[in-house]
Protein backbone atom coordinates (compact mmCIF):
# COMPACT_ATOMS: atom_id res chain seq x y z
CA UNK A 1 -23.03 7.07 4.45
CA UNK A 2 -25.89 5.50 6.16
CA UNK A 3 -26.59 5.17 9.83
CA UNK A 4 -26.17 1.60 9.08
CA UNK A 5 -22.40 2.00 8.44
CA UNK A 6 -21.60 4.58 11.04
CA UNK A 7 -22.86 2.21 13.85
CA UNK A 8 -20.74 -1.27 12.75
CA UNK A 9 -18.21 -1.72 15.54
CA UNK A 10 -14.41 -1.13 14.30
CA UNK A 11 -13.04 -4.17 13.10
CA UNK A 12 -9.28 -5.25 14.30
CA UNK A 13 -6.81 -6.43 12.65
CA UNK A 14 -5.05 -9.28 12.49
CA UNK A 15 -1.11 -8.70 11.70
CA UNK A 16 2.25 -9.77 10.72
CA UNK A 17 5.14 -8.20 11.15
CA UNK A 18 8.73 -9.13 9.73
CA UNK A 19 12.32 -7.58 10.13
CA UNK A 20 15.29 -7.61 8.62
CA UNK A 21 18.80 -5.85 9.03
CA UNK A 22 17.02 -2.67 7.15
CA UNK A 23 13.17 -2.67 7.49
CA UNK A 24 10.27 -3.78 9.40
CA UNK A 25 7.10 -5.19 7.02
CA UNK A 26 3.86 -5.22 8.47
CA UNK A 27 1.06 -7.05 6.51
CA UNK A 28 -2.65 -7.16 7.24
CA UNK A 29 -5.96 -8.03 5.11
CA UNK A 30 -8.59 -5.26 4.70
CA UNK A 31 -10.50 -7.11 2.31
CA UNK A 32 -13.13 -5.04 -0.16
CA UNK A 33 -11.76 -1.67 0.27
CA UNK A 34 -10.07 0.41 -2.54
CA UNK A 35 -7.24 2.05 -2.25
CA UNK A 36 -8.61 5.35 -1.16
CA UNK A 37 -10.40 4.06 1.13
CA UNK A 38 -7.13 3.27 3.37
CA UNK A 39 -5.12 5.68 5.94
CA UNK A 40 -1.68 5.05 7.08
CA UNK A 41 -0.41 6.86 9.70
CA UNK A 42 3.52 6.34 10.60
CA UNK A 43 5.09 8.42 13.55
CA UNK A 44 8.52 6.97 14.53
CA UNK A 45 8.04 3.50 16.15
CA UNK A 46 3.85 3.73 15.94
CA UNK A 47 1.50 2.81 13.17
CA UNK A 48 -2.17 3.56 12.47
CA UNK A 49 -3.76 1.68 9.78
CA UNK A 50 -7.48 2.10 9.39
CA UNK A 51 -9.76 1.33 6.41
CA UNK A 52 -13.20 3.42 5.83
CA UNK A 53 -16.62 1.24 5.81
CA UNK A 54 -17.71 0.50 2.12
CA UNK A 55 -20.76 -1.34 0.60
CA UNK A 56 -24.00 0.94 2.75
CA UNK A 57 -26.31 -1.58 1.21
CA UNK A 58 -24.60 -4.57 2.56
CA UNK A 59 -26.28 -4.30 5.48
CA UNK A 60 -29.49 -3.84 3.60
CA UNK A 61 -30.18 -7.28 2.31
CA UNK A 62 -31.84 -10.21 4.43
CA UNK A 63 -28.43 -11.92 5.26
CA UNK A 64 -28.34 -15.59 6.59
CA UNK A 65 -24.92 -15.16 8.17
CA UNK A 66 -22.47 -12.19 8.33
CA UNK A 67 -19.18 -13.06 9.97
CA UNK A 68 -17.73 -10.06 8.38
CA UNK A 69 -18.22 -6.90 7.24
CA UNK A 70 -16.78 -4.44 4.55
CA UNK A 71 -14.90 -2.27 7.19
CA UNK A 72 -14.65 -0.30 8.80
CA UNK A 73 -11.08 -1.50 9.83
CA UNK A 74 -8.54 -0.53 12.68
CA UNK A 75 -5.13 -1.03 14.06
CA UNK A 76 -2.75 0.52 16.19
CA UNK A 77 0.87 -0.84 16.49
CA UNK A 78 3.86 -0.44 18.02
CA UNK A 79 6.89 -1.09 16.38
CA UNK A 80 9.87 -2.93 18.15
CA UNK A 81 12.03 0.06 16.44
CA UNK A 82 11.75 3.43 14.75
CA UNK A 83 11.47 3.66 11.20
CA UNK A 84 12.17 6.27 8.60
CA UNK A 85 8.10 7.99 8.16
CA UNK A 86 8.82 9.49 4.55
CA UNK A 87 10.46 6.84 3.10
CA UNK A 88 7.73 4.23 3.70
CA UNK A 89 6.11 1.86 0.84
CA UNK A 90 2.48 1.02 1.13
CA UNK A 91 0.72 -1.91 -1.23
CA UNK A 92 -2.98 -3.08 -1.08
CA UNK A 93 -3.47 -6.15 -3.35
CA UNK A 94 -5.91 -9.17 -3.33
CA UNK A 95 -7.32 -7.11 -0.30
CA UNK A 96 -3.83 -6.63 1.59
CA UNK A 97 -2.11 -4.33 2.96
CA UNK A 98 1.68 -4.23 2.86
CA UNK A 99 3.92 -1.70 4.12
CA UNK A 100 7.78 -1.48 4.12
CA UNK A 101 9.39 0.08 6.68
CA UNK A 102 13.12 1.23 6.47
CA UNK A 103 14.64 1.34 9.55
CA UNK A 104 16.00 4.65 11.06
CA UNK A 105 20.07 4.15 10.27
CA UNK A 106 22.17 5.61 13.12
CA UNK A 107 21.94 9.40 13.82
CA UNK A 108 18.74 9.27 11.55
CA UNK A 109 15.56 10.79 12.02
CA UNK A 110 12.18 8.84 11.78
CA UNK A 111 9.99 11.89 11.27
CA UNK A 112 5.86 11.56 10.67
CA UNK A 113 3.85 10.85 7.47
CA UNK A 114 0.33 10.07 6.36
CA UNK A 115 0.11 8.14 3.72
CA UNK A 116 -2.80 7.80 0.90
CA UNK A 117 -2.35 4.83 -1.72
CA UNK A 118 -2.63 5.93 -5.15
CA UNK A 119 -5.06 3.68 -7.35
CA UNK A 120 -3.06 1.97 -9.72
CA UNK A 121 -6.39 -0.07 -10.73
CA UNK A 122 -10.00 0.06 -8.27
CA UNK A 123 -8.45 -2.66 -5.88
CA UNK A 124 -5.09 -1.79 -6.60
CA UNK A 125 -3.05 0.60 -5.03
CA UNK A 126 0.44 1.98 -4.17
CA UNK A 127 2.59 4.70 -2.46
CA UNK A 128 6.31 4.36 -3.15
CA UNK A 129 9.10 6.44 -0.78
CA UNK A 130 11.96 3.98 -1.55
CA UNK A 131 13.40 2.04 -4.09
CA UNK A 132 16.24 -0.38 -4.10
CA UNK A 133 18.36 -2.59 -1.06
CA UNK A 134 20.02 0.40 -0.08
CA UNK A 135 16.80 2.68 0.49
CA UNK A 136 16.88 4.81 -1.98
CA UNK A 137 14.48 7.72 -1.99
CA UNK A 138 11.52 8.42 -4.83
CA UNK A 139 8.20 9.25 -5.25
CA UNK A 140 4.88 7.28 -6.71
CA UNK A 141 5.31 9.06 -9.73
CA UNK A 142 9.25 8.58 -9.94
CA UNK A 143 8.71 5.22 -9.54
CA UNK A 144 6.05 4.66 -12.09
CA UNK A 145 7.51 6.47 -14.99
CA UNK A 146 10.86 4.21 -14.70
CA UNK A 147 8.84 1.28 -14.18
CA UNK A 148 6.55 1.34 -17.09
CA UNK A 149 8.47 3.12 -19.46
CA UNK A 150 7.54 1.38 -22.59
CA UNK A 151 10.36 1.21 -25.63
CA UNK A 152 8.92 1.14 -29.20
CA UNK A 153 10.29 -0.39 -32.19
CA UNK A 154 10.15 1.19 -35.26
CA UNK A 155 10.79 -0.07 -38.39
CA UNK A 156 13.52 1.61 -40.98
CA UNK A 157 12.27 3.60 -44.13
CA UNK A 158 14.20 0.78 -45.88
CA UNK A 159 13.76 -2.88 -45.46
CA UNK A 160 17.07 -3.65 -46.28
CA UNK A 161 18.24 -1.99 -43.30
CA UNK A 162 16.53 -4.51 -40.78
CA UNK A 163 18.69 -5.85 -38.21
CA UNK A 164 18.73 -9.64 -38.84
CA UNK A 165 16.12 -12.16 -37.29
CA UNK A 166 17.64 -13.21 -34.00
CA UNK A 167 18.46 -16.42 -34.08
C-alpha cells in the first residue's frame, strides 16, 4: 500500500437494516472492493463491517472531482437484538453487502464469529452458515456442492432405448 491509501479518512456507511420473526438483515454498499477485501465481525447484538482501501493509483491521476473513494470503509452497529454469530450469511454483489442474521431462539446462545467471504467470482462473494426458513446449519462448501450439482445425461448404447421426445 501507498502512503496515499493509508492516509484517506475511513469512510461510513450508510445502512439498512430489516427484521423479521427469525432474522435481522443488514445491507450496505462498499462499492469496488472484492470479496477479500471485506471483514465481518458479529459478537451477539454488535456488528463490525469494514472494507480494506483498493485502487493505490486512484489517487495518482489528476482528478477533476472525487466524491468518493475506493475504501477504505467502516461501520459499527448495534443490533436491536442478539443474533446467532456462527450461523450468519454474508453476500457482496453489484458492490453490496448483505448479511442475514438469525435471531438467537430462546435459551440460545449468540456466540462470536469473523467472517471472510469466499470469492465465488472477483466481485462476487459469499459465506453461508444457514440454509432454509427454519435455520438450518451448513457451510460455504455444503452449500455449494448441493447448489451446483450438475446432472448429466447420457445417452444409451442403443438408440432404441431412448426415452420418448417429451411432448
Amino acid at each position: 500500500m501507498t502512503d496515499t491509501i493509508q492516509t484517506l479518512p475511513m469512510q461510513t456507511l450508510p445502512v439498512r437494516i430489516y427484521e423479521t420473526e427469525r432474522r435481522i438483515m443488514v445491507v450496505t454498499p462498499m462499492p469496488g472492493l472484492e470479496p477479500g477485501d471485506i471483514e465481518v465481525t458479529i459478537d451477539a447484538d454488535h456488528v463490525t463491517l469494514h472494507g480494506r482501501a483498493r485502487g493505490p493509483h486512484q489517487h495518482e491521476v489528476a482528478l477533476l472531482v472525487s466524491e468518493w473513494s475506493v475504501g477504505p470503509y467502516h461501520r459499527d452497529l448495534r443490533l436491536p437484538v442478539p443474533v446467532v454469530a456462527d450461523l450468519a450469511n454474508a453476500t457482496y454483489d453489484n458492490g453490496v453487502v448483505v448479511l442475514c442474521l438469525p435471531k438467537v431462539p430462546p435459551g440460545g446462545v449468540p456466540g462470536r464469529a469473523d467472517i471472510r467471504l469466499d470469492a465465488v467470482e472477483s466481485t462476487r462473494g459469499e459465506h453461508v452458515g444457514h440454509v432454509g426458513r427454519e435455520v438450518i446449519p451448513t457451510s460455504t462448501r455444503e452449500h455449494r456442492a448441493g447448489k451446483h450439482k450438475t446432472v448429466r445425461w447420457t445417452p444409451p448404447a442403443d438408440p432404441r432405448d431412448a426415452a420418448p421426445p417429451a411432448k
